[in-house]
N, C-alpha and C. Protein backbone atom coordinates (compact mmCIF):
# COMPACT_ATOMS: atom_id res chain seq x y z
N UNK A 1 -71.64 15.33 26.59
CA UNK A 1 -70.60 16.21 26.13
C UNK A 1 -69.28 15.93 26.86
N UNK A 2 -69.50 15.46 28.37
CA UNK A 2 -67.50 15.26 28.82
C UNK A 2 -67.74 14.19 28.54
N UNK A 3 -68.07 13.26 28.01
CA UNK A 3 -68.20 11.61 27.81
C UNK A 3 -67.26 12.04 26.31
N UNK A 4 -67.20 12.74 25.02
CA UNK A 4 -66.56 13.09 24.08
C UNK A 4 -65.36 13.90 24.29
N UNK A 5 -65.60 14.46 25.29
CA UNK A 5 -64.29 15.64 25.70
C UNK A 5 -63.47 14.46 26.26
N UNK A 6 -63.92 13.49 26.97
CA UNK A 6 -63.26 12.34 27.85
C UNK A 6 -62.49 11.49 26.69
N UNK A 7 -63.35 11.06 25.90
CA UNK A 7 -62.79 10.35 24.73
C UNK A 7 -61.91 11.01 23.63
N UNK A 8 -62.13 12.09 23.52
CA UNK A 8 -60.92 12.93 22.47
C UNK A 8 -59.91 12.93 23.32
N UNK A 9 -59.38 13.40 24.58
CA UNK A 9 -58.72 13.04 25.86
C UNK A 9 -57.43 11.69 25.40
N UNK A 10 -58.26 10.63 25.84
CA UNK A 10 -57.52 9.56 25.45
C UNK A 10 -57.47 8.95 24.43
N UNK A 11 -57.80 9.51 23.32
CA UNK A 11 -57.76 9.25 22.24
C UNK A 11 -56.52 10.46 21.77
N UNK A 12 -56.24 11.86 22.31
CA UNK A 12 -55.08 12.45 22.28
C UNK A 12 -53.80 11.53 22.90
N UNK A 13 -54.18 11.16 23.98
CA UNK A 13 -53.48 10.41 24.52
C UNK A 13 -52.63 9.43 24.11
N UNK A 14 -52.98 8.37 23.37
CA UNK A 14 -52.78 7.22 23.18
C UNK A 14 -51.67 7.59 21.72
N UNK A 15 -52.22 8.89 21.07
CA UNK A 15 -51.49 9.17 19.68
C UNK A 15 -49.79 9.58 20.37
N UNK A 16 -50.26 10.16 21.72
CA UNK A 16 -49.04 11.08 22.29
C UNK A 16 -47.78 10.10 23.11
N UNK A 17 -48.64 8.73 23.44
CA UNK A 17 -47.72 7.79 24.01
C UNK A 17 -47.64 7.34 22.76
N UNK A 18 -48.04 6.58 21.47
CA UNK A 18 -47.40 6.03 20.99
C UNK A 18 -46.21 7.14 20.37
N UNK A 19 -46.56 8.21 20.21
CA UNK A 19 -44.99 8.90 19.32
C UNK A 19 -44.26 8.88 20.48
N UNK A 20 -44.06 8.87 21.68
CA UNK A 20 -43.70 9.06 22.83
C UNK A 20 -42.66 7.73 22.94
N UNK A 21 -43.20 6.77 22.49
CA UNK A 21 -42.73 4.90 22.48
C UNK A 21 -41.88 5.12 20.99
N UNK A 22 -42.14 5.98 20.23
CA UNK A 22 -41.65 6.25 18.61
C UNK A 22 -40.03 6.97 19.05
N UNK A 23 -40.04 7.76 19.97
CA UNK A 23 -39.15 8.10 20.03
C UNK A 23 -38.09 7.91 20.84
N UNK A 24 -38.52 7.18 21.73
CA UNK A 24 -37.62 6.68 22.52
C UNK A 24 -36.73 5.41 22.02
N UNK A 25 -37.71 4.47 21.09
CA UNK A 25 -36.92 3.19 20.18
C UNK A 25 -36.11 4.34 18.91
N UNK A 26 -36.20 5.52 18.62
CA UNK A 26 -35.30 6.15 17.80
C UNK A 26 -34.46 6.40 18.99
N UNK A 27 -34.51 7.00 19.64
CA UNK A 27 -32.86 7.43 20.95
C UNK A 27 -32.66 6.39 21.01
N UNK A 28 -32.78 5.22 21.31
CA UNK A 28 -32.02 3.62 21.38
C UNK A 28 -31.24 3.24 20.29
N UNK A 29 -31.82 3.28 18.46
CA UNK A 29 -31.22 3.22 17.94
C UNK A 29 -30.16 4.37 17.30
N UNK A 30 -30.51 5.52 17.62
CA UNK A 30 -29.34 6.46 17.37
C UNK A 30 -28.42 6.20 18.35
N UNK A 31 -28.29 5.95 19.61
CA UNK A 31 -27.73 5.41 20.54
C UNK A 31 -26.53 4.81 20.34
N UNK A 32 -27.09 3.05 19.67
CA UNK A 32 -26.69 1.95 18.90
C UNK A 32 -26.01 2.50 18.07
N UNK A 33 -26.04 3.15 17.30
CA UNK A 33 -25.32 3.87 15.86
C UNK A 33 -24.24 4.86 16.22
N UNK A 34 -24.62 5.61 17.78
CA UNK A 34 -23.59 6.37 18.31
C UNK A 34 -22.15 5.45 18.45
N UNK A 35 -22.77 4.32 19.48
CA UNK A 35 -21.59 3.28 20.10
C UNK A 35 -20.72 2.70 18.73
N UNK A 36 -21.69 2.40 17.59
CA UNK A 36 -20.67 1.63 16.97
C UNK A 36 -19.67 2.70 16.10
N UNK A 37 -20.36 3.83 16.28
CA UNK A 37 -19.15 4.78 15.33
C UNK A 37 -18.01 5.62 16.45
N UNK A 38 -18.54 5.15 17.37
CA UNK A 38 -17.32 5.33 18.73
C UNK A 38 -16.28 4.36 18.56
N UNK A 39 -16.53 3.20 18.24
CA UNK A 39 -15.76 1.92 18.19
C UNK A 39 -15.23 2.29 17.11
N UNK A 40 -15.67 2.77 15.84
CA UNK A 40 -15.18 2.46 14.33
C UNK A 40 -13.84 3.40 14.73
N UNK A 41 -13.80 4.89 15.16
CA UNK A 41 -13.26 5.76 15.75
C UNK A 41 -12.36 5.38 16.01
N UNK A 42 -12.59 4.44 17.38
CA UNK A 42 -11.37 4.28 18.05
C UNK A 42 -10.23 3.63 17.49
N UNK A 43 -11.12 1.92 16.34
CA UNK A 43 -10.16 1.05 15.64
C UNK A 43 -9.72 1.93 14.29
N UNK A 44 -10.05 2.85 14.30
CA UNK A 44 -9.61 3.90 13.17
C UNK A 44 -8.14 4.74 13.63
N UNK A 45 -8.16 5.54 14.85
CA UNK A 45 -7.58 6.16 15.00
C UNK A 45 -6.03 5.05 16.05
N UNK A 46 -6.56 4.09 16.31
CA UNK A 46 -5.50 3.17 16.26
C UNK A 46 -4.68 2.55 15.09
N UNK A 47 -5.56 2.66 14.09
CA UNK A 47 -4.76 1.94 13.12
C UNK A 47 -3.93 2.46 12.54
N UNK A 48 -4.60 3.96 12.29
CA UNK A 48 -3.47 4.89 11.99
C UNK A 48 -2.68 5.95 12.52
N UNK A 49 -2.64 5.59 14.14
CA UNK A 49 -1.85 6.93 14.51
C UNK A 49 -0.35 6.95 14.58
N UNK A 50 -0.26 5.38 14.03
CA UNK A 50 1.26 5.48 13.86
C UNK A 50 1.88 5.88 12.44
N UNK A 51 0.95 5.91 11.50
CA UNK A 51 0.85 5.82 9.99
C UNK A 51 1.76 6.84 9.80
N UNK A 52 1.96 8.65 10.11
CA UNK A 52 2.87 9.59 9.86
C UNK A 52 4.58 8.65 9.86
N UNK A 53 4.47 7.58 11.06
CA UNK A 53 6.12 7.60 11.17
C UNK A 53 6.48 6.70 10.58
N UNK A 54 5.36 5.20 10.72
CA UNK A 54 5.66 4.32 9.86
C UNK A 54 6.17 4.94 7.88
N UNK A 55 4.85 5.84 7.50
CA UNK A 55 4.98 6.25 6.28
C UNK A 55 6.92 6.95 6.18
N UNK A 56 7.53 7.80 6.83
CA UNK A 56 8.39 8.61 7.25
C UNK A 56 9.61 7.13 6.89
N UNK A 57 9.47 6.40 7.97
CA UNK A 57 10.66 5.28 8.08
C UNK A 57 10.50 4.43 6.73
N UNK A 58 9.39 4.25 6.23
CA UNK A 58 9.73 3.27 4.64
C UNK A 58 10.04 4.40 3.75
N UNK A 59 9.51 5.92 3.59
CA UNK A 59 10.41 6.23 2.59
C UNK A 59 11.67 6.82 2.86
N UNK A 60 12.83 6.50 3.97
CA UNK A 60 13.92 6.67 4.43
C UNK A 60 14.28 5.32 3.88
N UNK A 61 13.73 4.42 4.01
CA UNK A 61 14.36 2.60 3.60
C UNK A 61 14.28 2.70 2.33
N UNK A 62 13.15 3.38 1.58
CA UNK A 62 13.16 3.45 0.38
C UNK A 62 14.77 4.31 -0.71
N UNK A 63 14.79 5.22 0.26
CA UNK A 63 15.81 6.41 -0.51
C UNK A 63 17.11 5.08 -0.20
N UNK A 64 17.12 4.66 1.12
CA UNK A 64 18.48 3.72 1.46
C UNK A 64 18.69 3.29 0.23
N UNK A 65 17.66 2.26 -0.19
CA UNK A 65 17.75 1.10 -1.38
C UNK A 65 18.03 1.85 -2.63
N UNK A 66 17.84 3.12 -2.92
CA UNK A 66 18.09 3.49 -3.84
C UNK A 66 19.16 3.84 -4.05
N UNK A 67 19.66 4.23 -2.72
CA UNK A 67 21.36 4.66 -2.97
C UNK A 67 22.10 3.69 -3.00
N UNK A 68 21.80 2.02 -2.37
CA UNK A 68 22.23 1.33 -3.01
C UNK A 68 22.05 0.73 -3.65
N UNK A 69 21.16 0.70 -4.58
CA UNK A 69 20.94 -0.05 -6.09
C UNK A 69 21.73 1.01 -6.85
N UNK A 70 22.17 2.49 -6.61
CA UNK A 70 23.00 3.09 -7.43
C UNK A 70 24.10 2.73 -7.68
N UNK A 71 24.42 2.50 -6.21
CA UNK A 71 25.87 1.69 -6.05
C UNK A 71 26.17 0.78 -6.65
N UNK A 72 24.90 -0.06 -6.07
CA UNK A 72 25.18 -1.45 -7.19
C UNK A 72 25.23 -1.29 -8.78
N UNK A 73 24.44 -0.30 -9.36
CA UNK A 73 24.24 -0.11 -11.22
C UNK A 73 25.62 0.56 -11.20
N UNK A 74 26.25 1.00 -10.65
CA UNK A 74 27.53 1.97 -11.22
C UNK A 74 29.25 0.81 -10.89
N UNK A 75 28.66 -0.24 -10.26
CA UNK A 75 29.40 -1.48 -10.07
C UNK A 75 29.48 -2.37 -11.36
N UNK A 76 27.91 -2.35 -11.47
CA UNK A 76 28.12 -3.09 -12.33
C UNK A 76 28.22 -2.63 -13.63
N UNK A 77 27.97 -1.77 -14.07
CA UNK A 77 28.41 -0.73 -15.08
C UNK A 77 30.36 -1.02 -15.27
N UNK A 78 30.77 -1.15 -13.92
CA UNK A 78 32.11 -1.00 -14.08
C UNK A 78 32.48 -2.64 -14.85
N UNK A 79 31.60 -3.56 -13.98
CA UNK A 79 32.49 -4.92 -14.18
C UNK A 79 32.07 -5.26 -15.43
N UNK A 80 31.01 -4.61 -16.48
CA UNK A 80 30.62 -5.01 -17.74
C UNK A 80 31.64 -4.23 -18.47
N UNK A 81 32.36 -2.75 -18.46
CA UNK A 81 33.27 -2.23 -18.66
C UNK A 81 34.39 -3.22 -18.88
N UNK A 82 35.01 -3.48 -17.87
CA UNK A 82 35.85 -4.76 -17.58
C UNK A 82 35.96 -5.68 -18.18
N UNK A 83 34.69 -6.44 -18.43
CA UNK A 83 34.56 -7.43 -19.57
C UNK A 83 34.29 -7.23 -20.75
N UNK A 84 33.80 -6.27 -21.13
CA UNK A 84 33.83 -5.57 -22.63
C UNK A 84 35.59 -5.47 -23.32
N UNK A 85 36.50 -4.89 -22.26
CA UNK A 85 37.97 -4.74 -22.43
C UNK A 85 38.72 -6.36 -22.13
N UNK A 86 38.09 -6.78 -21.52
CA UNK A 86 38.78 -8.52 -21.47
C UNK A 86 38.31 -9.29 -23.04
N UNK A 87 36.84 -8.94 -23.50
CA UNK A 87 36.82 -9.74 -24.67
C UNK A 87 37.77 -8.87 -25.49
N UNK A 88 37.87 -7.52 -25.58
CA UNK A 88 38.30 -6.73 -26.86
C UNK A 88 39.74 -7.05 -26.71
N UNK A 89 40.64 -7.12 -25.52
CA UNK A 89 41.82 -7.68 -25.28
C UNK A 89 42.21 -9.07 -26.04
N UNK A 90 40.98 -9.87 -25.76
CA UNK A 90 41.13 -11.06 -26.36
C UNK A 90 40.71 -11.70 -28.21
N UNK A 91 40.29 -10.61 -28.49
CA UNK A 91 39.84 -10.62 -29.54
C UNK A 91 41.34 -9.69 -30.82
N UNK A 92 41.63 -9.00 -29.83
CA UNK A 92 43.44 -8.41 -30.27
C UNK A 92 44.35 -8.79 -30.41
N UNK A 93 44.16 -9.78 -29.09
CA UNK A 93 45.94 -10.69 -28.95
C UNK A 93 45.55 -11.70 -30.18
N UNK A 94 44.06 -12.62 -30.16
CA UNK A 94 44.18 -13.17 -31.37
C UNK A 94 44.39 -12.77 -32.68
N UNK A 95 43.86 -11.77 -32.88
CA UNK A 95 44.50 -11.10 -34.36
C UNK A 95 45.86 -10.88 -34.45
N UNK A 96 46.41 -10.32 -33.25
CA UNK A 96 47.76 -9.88 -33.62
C UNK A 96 48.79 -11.26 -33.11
N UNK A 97 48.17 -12.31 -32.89
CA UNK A 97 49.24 -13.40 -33.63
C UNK A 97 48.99 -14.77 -34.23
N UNK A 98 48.08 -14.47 -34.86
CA UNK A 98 47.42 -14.61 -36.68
C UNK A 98 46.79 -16.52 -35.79
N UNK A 99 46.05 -15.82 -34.75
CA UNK A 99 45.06 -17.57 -34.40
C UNK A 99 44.27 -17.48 -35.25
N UNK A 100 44.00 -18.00 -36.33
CA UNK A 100 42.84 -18.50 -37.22
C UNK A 100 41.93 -19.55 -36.62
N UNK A 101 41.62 -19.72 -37.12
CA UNK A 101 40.11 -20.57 -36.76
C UNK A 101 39.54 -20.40 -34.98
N UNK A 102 39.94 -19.13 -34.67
CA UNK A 102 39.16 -19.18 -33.06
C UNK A 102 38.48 -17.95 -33.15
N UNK A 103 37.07 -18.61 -33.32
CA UNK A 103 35.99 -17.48 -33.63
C UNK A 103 35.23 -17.56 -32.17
N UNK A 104 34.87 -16.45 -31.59
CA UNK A 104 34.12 -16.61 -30.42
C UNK A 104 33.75 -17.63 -29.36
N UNK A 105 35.67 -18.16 -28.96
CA UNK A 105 35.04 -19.63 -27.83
C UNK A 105 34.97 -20.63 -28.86
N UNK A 106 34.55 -20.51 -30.20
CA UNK A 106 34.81 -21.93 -30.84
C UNK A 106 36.10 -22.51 -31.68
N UNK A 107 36.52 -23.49 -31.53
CA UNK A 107 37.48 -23.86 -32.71
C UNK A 107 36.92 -24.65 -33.84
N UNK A 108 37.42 -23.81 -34.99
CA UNK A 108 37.25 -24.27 -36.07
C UNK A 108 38.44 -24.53 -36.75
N UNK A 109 38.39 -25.94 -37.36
CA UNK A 109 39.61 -26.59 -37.93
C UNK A 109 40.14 -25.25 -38.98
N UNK A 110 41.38 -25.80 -39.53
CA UNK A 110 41.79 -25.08 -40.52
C UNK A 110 41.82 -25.65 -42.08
N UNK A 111 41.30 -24.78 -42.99
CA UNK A 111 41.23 -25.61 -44.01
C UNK A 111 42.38 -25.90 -45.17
């Protein structure tokens, strides 16, 4: 009878070290899984802790460019103005002193 009590014993035993060995290779790899999401963390919160100002300073560069591409469209708005009244100028003086045959930049003989 303790020859079975002896053997259920280490036969408890052996179930209790191996979960015992079960759990200790789980704390190693939760461990492992801790460290690398410490790391992910860190290259995370480096990458973006400048991100608020960086984001801040391009859309300040952004609004810049826009105020001057306004500048620039209301320029050039003007100098197409300009040349709209240089052809219509030129398209007047020829009528009003009877150039025939000068059609748009070309000469055409007279017949």
């Amino acid at each position: 009878m303790v020859t079975v009590v002896v053997l259920i014993n280490i036969f408890i035993s052996l179930i209790l070290l191996y979960v015992a060995w079960r759990v200790w290779k789980l704390k190693q790899i939760i461990g492992q899984i801790a460290d690398k999401l410490t790391v992910y963390e860190r290259n995370t919160h480096a990458a973006l802790y400048n991100a608020p100002d960086n984001i801040y300073t391009a859309q300040e560069n952004i609004n810049n460019l826009r105020q001057g591409n306004q500048r620039l469209e209301v320029q050039i708005q003007q100098v197409r103005q300009i040349v709209n009244l240089l052809f219509l100028g030129r398209t007047i003086w020829g009528r009003s002193f009877g150039r025939r045959g000068y059609i748009r930049g070309k000469n055409i003989p007279a017949k």
